[in-house]
Protein backbone atom coordinates (compact mmCIF):
# COMPACT_ATOMS: atom_id res chain seq x y z
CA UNK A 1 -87.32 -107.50 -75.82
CA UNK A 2 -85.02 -110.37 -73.83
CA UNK A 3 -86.96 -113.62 -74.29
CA UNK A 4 -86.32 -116.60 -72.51
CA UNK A 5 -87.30 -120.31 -74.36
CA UNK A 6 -89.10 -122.91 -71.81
CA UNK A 7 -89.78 -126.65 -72.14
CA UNK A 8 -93.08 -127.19 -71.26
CA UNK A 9 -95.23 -127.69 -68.76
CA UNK A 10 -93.06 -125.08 -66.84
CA UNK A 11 -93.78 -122.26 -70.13
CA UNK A 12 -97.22 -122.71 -69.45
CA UNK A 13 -97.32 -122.56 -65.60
CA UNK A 14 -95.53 -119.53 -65.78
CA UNK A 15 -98.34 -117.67 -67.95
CA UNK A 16 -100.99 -119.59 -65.97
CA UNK A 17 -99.37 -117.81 -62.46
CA UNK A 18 -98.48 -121.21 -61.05
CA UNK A 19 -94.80 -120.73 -61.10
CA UNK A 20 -93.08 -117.90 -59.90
CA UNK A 21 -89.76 -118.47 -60.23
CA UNK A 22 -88.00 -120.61 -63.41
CA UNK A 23 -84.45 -122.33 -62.36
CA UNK A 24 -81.52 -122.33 -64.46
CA UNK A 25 -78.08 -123.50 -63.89
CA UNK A 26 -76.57 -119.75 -64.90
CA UNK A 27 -77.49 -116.10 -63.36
CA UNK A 28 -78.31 -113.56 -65.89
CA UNK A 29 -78.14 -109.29 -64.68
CA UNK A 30 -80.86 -109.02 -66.84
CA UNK A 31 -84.29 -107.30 -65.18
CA UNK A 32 -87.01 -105.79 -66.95
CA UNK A 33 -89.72 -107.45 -69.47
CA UNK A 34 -88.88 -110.91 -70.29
CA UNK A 35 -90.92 -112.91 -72.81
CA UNK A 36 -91.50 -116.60 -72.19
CA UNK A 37 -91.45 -118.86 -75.21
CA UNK A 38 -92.62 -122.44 -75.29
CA UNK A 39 -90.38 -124.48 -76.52
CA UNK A 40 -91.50 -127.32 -79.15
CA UNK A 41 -90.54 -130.02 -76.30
CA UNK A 42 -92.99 -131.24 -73.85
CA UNK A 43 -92.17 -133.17 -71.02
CA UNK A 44 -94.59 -135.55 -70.66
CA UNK A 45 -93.53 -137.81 -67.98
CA UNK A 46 -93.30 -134.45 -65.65
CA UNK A 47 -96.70 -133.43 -66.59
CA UNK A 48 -97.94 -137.12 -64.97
CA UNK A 49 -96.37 -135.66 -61.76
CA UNK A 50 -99.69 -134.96 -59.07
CA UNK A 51 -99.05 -131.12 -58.15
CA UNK A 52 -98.13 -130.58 -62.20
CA UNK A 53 -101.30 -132.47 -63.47
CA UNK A 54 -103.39 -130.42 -60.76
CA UNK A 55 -102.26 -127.47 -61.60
CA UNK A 56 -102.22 -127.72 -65.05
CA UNK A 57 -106.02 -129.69 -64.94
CA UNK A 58 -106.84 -126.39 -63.24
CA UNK A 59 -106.89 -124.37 -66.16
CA UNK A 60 -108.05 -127.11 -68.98
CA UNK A 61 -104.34 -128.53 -69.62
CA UNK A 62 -102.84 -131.64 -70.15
CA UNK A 63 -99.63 -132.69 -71.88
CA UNK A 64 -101.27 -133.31 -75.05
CA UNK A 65 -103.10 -129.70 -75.65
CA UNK A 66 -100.12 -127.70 -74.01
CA UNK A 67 -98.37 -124.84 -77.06
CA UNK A 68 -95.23 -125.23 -78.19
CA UNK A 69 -93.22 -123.11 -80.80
CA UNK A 70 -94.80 -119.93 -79.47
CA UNK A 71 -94.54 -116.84 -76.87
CA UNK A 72 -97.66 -117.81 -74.13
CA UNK A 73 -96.67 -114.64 -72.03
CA UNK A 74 -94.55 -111.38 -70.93
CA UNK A 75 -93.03 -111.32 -67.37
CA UNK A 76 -91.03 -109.05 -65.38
CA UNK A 77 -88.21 -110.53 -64.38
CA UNK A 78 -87.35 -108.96 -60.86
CA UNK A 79 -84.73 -111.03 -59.06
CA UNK A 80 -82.22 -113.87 -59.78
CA UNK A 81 -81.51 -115.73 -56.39
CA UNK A 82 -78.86 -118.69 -55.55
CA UNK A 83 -80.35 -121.58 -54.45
CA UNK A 84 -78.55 -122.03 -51.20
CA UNK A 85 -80.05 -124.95 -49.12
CA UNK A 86 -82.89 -127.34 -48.90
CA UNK A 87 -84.79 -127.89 -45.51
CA UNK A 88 -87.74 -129.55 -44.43
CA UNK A 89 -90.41 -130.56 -46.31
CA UNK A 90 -88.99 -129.70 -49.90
CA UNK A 91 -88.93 -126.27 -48.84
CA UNK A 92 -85.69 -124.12 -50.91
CA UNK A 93 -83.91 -121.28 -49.21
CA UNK A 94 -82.42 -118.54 -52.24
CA UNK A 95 -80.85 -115.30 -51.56
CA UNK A 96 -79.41 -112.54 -53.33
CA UNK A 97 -76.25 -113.57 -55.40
CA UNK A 98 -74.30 -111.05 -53.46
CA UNK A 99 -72.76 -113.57 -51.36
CA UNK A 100 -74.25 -112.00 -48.18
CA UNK A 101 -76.77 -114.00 -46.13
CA UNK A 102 -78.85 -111.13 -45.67
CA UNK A 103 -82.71 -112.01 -44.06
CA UNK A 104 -83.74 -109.17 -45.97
CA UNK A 105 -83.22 -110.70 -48.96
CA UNK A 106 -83.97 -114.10 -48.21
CA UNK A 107 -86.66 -116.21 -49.90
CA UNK A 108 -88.27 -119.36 -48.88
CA UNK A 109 -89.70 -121.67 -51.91
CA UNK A 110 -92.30 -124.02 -50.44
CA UNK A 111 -94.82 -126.26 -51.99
CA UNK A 112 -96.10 -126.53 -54.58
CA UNK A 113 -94.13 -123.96 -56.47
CA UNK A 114 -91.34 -126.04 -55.29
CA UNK A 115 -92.31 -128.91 -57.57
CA UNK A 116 -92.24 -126.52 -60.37
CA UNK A 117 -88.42 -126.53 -60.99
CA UNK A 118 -85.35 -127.95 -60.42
CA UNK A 119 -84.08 -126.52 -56.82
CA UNK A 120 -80.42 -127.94 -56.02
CA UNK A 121 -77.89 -126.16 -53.95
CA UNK A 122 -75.92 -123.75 -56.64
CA UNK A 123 -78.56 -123.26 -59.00
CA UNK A 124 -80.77 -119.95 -59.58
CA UNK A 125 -84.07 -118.76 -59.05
CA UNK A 126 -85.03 -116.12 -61.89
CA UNK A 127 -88.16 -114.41 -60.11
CA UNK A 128 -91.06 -113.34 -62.60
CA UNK A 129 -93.35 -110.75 -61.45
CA UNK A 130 -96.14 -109.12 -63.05
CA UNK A 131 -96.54 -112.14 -65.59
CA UNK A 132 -99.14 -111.17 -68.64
CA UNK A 133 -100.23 -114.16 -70.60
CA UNK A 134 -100.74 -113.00 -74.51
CA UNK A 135 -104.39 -113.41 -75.55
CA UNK A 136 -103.08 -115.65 -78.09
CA UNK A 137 -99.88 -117.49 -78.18
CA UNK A 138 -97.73 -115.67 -80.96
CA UNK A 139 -95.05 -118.21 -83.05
CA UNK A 140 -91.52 -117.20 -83.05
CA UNK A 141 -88.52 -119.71 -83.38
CA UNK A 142 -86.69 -120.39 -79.61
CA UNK A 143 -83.11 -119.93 -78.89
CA UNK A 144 -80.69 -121.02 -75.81
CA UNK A 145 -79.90 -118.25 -73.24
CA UNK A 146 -81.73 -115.25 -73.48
CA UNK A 147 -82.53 -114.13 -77.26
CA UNK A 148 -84.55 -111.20 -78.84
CA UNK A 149 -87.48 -111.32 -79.25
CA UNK A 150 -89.13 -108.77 -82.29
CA UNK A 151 -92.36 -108.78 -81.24
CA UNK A 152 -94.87 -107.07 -84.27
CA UNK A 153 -98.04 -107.30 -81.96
CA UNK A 154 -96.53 -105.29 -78.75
């Protein structure tokens, strides 16, 4: 299974169903089952942000009882979109990396999911779907880019 290594908070909002979509500066073709692995870094000067704290309080978290070194969860990951423009409000337009501005396939990120990433013009939206968090985080050693992932418990 493709496996995908997170800094955290944004590992851990993903599992929790707080964050739909995780930005990266690259596409990827990849769809399908995508496990999300917290990496051993947390960023805790982004978990003092309001919406983060919030949404982490939420569901008992704070930056100092977040897991690292481990897989939290198994997505689907559905879509990869180009972040194409910022309007009002912090609200991110993405669309289909087709080149086409098609309204079809147009997505609108608004608060607070976007908070929950890093949305500039030219960057991607990976869309996760379906996200199962694992009863209990399972260690494996991260990688950059997508790895695999042998998973003995799936």
């Amino acid at each position: 299974m493709k496996a995908i290594t997170i800094k955290q908070p944004w590992a851990t909002l993903i599992a929790l169903g707080e964050k739909r979509f995780e930005t990266r500066s690259w596409a990827t073709k990849h769809r399908g089952p995508l496990a999300i692995h917290a990496g051993k870094q947390v960023d805790k000067e982004v978990c003092e942000q309001v919406e983060i704290r919030a949404a982490l309080a939420r569901h008992g978290f704070t930056a100092d009882n977040l897991p690292t070194g481990v897989v939290v969860a198994i997505a689907q990951l559905a879509g990869c979109y180009t972040i194409y423009d910022t309007i009002d409000n912090g609200t991110h337009i993405v669309r289909c990396p087709n080149g086409k501005y098609d309204f079809d396939k147009v997505e609108f990120i608004r608060k607070p999911e976007s908070d929950f990433g890093y949305y500039s013009e030219g960057r991607y939206a990976w869309e996760l779907a379906d996200v199962q968090p694992l009863p209990e985080p399972f260690p494996a050693k991260g990688q950059q880019g997508l790895w695999n992932w042998e998973a003995l418990i799936l």
